[in-house]
PDB file of N, CA and C in Angstrom:
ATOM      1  N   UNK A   1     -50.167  23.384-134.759  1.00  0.00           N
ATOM      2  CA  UNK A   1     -50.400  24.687-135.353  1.00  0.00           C
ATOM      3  C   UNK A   1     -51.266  25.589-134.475  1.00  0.00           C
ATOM      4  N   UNK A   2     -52.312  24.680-133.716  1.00  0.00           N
ATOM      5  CA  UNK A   2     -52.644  25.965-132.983  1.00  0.00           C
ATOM      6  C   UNK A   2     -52.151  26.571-131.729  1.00  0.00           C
ATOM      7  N   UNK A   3     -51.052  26.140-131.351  1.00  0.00           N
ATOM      8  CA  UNK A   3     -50.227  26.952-130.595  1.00  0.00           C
ATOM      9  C   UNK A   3     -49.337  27.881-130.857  1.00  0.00           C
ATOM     10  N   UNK A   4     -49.122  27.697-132.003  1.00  0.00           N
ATOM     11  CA  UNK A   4     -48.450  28.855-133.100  1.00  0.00           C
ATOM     12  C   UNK A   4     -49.215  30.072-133.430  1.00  0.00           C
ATOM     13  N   UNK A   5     -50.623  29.875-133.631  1.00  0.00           N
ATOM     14  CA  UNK A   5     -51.970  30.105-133.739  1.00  0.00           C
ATOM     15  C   UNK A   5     -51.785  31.221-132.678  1.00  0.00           C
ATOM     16  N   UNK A   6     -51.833  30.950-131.391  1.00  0.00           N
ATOM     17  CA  UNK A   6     -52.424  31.680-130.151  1.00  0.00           C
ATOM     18  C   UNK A   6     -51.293  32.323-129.944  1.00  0.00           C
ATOM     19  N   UNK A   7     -50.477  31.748-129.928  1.00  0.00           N
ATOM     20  CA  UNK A   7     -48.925  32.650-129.955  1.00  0.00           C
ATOM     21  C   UNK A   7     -49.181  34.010-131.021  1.00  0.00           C
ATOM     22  N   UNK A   8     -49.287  33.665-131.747  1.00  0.00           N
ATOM     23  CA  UNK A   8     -49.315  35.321-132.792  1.00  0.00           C
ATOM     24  C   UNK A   8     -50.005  36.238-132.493  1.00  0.00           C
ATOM     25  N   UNK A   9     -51.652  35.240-131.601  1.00  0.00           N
ATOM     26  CA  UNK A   9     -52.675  36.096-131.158  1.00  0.00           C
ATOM     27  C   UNK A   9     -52.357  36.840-130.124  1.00  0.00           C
ATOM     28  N   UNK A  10     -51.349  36.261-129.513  1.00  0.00           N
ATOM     29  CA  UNK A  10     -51.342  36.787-128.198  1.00  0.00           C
ATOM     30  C   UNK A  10     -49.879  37.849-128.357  1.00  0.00           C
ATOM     31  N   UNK A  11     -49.533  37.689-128.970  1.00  0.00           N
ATOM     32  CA  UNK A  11     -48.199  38.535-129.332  1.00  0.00           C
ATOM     33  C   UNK A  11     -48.732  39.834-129.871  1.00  0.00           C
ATOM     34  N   UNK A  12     -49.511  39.740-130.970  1.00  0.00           N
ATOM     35  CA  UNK A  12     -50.008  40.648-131.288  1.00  0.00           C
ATOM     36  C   UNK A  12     -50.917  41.315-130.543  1.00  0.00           C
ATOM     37  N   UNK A  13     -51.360  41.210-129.809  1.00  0.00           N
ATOM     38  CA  UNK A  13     -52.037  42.064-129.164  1.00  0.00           C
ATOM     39  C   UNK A  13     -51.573  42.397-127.470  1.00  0.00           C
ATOM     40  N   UNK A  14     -49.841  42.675-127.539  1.00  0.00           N
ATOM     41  CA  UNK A  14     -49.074  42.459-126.482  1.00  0.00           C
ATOM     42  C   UNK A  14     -48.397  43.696-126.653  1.00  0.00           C
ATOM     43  N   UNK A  15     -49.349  45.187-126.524  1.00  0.00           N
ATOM     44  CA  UNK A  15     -48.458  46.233-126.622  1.00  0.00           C
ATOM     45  C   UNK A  15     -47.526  46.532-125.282  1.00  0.00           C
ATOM     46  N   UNK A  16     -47.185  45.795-124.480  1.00  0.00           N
ATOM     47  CA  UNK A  16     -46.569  46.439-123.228  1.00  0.00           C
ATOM     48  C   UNK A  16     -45.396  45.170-122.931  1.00  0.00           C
ATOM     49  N   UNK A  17     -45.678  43.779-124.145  1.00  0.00           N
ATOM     50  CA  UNK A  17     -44.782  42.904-124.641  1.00  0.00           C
ATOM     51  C   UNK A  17     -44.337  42.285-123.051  1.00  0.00           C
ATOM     52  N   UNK A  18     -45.817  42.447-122.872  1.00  0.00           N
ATOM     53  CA  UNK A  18     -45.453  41.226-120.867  1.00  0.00           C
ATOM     54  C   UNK A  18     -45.546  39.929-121.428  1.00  0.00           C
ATOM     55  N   UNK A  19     -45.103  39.394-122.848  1.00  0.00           N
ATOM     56  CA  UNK A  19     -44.934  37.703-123.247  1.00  0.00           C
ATOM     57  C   UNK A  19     -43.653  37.649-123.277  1.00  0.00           C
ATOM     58  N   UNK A  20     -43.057  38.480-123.760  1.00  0.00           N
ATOM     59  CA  UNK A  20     -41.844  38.532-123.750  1.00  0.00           C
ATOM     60  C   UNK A  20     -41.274  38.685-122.401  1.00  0.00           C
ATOM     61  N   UNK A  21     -41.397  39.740-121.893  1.00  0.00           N
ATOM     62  CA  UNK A  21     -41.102  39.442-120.223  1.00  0.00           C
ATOM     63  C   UNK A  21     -40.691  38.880-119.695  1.00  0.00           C
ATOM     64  N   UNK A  22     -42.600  37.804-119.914  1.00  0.00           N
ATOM     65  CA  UNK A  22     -42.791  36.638-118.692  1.00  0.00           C
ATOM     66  C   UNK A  22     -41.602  35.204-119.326  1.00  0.00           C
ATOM     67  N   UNK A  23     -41.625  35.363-120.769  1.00  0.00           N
ATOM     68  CA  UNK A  23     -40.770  34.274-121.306  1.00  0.00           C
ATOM     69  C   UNK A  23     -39.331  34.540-120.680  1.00  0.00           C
ATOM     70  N   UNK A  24     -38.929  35.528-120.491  1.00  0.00           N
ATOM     71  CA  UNK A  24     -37.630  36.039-120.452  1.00  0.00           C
ATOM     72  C   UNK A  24     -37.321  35.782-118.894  1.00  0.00           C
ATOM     73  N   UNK A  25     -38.177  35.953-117.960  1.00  0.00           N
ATOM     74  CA  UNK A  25     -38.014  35.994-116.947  1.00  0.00           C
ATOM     75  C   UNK A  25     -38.249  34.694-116.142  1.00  0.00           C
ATOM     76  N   UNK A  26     -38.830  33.448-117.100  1.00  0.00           N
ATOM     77  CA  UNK A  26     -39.396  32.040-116.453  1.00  0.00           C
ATOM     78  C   UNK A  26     -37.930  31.358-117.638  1.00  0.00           C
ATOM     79  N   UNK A  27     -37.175  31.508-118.737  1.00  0.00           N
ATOM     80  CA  UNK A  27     -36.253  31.016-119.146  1.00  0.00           C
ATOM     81  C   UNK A  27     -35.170  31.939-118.340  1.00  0.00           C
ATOM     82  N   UNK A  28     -35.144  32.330-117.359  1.00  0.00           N
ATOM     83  CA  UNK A  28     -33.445  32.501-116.131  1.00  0.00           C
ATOM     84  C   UNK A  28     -33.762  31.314-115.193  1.00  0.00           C
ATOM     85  N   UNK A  29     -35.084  30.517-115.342  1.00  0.00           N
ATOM     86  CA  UNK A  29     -35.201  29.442-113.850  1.00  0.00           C
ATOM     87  C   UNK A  29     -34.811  28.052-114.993  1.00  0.00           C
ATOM     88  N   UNK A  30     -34.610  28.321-116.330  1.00  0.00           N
ATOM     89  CA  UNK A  30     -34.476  26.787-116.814  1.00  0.00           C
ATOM     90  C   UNK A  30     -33.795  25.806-116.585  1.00  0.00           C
ATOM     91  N   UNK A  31     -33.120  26.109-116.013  1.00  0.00           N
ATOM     92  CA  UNK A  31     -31.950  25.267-115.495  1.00  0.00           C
ATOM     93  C   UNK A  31     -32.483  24.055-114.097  1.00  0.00           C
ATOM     94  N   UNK A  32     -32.317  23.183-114.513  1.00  0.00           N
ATOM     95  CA  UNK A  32     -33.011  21.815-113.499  1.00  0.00           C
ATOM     96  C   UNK A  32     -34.680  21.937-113.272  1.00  0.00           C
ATOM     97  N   UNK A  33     -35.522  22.276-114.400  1.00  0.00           N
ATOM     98  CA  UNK A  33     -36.699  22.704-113.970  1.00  0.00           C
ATOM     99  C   UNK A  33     -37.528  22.044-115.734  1.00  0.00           C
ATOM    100  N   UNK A  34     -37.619  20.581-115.871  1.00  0.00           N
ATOM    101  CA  UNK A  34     -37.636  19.709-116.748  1.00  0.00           C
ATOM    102  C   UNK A  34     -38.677  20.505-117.009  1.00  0.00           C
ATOM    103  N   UNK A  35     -39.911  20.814-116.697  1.00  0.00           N
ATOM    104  CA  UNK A  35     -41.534  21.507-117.140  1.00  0.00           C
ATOM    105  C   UNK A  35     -40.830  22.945-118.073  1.00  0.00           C
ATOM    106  N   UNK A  36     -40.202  23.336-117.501  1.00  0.00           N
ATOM    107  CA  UNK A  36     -39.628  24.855-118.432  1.00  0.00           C
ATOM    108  C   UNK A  36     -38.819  24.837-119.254  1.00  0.00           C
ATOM    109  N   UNK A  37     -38.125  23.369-118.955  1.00  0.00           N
ATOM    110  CA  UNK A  37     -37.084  23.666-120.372  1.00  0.00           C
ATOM    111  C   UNK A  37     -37.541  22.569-121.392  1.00  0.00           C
ATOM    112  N   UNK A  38     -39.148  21.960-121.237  1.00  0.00           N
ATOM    113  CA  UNK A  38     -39.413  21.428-121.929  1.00  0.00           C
ATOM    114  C   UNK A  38     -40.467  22.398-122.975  1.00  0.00           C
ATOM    115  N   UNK A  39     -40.602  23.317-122.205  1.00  0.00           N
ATOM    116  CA  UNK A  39     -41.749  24.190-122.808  1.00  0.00           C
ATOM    117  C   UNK A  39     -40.876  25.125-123.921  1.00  0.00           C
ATOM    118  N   UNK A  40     -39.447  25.554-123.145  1.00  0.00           N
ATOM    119  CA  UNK A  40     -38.573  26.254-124.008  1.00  0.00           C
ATOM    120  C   UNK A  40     -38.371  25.657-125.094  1.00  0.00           C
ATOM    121  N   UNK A  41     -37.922  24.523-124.929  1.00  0.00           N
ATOM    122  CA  UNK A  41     -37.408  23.417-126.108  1.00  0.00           C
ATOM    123  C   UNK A  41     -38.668  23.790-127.589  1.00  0.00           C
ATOM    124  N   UNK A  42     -40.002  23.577-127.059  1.00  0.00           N
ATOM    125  CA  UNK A  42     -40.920  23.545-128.269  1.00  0.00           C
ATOM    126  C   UNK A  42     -41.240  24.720-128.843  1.00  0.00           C
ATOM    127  N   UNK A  43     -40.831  25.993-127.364  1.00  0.00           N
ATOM    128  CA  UNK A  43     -41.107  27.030-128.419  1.00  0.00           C
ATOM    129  C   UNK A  43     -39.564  27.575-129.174  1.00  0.00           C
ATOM    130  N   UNK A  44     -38.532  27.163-128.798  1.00  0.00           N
ATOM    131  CA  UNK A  44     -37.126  27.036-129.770  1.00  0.00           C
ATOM    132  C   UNK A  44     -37.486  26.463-131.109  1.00  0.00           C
ATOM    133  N   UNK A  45     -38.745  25.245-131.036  1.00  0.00           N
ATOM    134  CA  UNK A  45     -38.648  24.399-132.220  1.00  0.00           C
ATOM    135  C   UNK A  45     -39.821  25.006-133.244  1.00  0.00           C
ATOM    136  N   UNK A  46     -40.647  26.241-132.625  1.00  0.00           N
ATOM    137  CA  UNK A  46     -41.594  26.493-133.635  1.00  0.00           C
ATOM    138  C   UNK A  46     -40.791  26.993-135.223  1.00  0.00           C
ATOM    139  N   UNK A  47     -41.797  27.483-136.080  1.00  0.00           N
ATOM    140  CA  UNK A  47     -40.827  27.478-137.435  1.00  0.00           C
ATOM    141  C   UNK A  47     -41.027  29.712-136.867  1.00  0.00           C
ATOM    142  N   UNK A  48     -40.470  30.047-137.287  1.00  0.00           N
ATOM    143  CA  UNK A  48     -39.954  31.419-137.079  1.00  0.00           C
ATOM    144  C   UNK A  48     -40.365  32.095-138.028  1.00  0.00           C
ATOM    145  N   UNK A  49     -41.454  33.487-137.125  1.00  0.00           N
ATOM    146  CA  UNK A  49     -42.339  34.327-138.239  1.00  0.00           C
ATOM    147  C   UNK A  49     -41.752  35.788-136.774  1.00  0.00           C
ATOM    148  N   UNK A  50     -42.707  36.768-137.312  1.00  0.00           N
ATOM    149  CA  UNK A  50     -42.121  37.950-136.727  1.00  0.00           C
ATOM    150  C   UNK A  50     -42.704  38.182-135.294  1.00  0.00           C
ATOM    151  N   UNK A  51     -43.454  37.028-134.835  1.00  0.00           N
ATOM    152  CA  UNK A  51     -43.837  36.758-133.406  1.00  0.00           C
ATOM    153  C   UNK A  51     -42.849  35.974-132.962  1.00  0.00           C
ATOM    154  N   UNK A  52     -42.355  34.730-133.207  1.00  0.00           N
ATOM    155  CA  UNK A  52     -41.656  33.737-132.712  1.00  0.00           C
ATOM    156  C   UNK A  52     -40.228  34.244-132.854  1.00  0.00           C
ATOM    157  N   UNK A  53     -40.000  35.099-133.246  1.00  0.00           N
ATOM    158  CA  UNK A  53     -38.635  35.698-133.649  1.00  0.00           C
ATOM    159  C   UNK A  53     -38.238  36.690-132.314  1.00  0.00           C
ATOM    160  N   UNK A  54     -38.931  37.531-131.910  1.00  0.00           N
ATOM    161  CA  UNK A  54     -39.122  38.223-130.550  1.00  0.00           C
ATOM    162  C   UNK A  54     -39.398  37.148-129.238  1.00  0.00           C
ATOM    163  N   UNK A  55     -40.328  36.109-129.244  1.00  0.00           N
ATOM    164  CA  UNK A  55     -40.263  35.589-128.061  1.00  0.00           C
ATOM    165  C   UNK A  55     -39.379  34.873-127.898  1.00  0.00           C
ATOM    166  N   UNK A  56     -38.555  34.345-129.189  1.00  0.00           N
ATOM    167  CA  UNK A  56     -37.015  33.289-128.959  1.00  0.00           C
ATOM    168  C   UNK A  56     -35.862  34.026-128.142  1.00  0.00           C
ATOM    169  N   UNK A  57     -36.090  35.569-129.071  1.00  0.00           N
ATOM    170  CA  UNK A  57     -35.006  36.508-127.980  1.00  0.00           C
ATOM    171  C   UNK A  57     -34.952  36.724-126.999  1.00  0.00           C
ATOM    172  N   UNK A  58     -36.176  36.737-126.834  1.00  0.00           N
ATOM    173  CA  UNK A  58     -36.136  37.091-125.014  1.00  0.00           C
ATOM    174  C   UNK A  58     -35.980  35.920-124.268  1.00  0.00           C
ATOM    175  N   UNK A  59     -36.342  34.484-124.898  1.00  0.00           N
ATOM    176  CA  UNK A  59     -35.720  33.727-124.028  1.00  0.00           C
ATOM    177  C   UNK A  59     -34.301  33.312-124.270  1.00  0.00           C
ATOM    178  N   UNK A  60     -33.781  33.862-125.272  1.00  0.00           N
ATOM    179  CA  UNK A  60     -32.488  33.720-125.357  1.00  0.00           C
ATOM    180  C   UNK A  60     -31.532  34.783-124.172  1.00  0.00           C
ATOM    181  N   UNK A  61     -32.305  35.913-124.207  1.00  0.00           N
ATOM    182  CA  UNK A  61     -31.631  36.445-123.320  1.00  0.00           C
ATOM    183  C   UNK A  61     -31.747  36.179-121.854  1.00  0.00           C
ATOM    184  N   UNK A  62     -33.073  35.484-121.210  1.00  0.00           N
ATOM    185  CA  UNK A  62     -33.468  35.242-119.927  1.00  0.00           C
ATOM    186  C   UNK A  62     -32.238  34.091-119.773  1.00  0.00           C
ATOM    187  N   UNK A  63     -31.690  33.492-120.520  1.00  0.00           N
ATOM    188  CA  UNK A  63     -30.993  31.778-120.423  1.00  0.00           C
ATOM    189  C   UNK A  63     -29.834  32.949-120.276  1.00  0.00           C
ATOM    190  N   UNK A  64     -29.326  33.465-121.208  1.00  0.00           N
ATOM    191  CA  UNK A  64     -28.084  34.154-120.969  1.00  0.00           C
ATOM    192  C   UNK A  64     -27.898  35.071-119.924  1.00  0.00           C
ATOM    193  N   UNK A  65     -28.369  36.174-119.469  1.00  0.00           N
ATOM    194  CA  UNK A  65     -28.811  37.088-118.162  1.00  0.00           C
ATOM    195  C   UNK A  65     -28.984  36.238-116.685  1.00  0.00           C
ATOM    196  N   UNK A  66     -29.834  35.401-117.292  1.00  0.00           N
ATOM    197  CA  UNK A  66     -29.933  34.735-115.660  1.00  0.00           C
ATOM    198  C   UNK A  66     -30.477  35.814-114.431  1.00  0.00           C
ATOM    199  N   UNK A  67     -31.003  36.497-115.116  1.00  0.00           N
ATOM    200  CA  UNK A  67     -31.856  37.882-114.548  1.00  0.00           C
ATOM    201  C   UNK A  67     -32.774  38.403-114.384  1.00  0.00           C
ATOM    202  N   UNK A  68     -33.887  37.541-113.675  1.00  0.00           N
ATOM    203  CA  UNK A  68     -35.278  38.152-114.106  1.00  0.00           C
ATOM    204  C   UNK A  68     -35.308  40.070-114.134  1.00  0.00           C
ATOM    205  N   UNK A  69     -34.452  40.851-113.261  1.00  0.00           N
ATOM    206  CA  UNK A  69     -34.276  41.987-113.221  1.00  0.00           C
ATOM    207  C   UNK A  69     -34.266  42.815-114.540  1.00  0.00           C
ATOM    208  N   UNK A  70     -32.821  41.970-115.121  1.00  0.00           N
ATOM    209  CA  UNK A  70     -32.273  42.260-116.518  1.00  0.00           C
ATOM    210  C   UNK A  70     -33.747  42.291-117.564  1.00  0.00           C
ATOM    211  N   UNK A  71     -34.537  41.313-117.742  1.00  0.00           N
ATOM    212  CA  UNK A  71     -35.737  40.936-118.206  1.00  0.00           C
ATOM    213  C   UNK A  71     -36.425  41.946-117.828  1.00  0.00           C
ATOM    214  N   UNK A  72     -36.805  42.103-116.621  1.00  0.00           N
ATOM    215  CA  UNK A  72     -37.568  43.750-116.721  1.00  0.00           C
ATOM    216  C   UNK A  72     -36.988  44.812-117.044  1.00  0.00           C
ATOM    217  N   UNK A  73     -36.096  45.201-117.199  1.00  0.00           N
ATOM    218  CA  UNK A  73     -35.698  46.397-118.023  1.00  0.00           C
ATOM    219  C   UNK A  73     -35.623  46.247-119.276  1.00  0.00           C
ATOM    220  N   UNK A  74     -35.292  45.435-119.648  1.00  0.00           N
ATOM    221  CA  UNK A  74     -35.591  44.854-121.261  1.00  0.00           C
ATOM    222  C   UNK A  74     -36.927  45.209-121.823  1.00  0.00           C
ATOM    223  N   UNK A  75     -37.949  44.593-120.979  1.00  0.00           N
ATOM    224  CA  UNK A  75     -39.373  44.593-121.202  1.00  0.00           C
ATOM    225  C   UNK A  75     -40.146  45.629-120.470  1.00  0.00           C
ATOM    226  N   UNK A  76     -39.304  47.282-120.599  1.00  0.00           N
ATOM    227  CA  UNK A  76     -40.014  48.071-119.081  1.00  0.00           C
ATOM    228  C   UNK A  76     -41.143  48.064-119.074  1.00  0.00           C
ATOM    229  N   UNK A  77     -41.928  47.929-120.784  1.00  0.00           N
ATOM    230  CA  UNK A  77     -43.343  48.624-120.279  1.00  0.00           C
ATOM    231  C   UNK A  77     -44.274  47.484-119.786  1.00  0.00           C
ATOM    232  N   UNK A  78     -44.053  46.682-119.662  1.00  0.00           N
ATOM    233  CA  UNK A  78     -44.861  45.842-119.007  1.00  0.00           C
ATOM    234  C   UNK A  78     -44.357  45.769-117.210  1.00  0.00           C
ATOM    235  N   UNK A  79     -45.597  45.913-116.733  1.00  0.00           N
ATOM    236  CA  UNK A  79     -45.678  46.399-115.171  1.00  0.00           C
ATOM    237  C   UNK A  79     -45.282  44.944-114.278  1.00  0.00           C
ATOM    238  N   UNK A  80     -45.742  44.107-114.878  1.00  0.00           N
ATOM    239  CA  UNK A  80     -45.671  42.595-114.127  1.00  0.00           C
ATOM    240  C   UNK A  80     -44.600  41.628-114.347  1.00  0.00           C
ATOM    241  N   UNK A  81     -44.481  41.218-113.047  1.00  0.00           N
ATOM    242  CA  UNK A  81     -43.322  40.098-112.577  1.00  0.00           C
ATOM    243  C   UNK A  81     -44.200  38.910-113.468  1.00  0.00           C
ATOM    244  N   UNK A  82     -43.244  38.055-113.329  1.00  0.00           N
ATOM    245  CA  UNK A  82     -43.752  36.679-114.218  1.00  0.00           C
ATOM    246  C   UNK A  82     -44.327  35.906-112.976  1.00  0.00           C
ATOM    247  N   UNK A  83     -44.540  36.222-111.701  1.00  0.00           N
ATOM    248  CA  UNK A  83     -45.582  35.696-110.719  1.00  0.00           C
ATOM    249  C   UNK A  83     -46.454  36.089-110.485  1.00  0.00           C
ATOM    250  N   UNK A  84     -46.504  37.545-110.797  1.00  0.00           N
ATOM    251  CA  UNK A  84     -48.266  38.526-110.686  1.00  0.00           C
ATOM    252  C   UNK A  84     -48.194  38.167-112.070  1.00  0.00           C
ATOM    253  N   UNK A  85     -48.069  37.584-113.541  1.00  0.00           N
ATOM    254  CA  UNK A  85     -48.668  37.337-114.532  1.00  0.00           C
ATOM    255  C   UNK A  85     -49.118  35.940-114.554  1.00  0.00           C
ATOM    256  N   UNK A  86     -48.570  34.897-113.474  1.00  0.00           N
ATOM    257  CA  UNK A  86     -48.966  33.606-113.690  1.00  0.00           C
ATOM    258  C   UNK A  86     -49.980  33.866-112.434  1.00  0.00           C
ATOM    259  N   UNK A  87     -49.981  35.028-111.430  1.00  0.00           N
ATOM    260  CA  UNK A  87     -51.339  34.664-110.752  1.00  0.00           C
ATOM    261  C   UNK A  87     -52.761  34.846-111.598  1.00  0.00           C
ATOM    262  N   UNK A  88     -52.109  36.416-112.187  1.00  0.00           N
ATOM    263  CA  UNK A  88     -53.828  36.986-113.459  1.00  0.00           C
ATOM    264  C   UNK A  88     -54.198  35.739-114.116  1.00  0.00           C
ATOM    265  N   UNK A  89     -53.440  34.506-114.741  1.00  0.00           N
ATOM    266  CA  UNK A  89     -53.465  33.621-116.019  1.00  0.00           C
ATOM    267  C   UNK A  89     -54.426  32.958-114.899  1.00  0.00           C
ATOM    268  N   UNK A  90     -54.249  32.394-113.613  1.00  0.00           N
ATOM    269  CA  UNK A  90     -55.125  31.142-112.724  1.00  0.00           C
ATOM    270  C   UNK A  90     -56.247  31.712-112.643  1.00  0.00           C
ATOM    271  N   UNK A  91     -56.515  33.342-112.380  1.00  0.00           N
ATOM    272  CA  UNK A  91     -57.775  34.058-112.072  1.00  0.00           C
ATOM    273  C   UNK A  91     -58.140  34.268-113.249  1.00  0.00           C
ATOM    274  N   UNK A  92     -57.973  34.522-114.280  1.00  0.00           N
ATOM    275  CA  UNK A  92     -58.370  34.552-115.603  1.00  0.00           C
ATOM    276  C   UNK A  92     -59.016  33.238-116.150  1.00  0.00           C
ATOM    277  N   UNK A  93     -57.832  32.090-116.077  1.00  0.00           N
ATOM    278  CA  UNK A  93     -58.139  30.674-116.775  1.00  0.00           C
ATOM    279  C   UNK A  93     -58.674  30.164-115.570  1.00  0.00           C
ATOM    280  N   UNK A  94     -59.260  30.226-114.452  1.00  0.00           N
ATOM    281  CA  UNK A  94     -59.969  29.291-114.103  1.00  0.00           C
ATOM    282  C   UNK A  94     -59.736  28.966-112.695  1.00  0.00           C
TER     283      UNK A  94
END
């Protein structure tokens, strides 16, 4: 539950919706990449509220698109690639 928890937190307070994005744009690499499509798998399996309902789509569409491109236009207002958001997360977390 508390990843469900931080998920809402972090959704909600995601006006430029770079979770969606970064989900959208790290589910086009799932394919042979066991760490990502294990991560997809659990957030496929959370139970579905009006956060988890938006980040399923976008990785539904990153799996279907196969586009991180497609994913940024989807998600314009967020400025960041899903590699300048996993660099901020290392300088941020630690």
């Amino acid at each position: 539950m508390m990843m469900l928890h931080n998920l809402d937190k972090i959704t909600s307070n995601d006006p430029l919706d770079c979770i969606k994005s970064f989900v959208c744009q790290v589910a086009v690499q799932v394919k042979g990449n066991n760490e990502v499509l294990s991560t997809i798998d659990f957030i496929r399996n959370i139970p579905d509220n009006k956060h988890t309902v938006e980040i399923k789509k976008a990785i539904k569409i990153g799996t279907l698109y196969r586009s991180r491109e497609y994913c940024r236009n989807i998600y314009n207002k967020c400025p960041y690639t899903a590699a300048k958001m996993l660099q901020l997360i290392k300088i941020v977390g630690g």
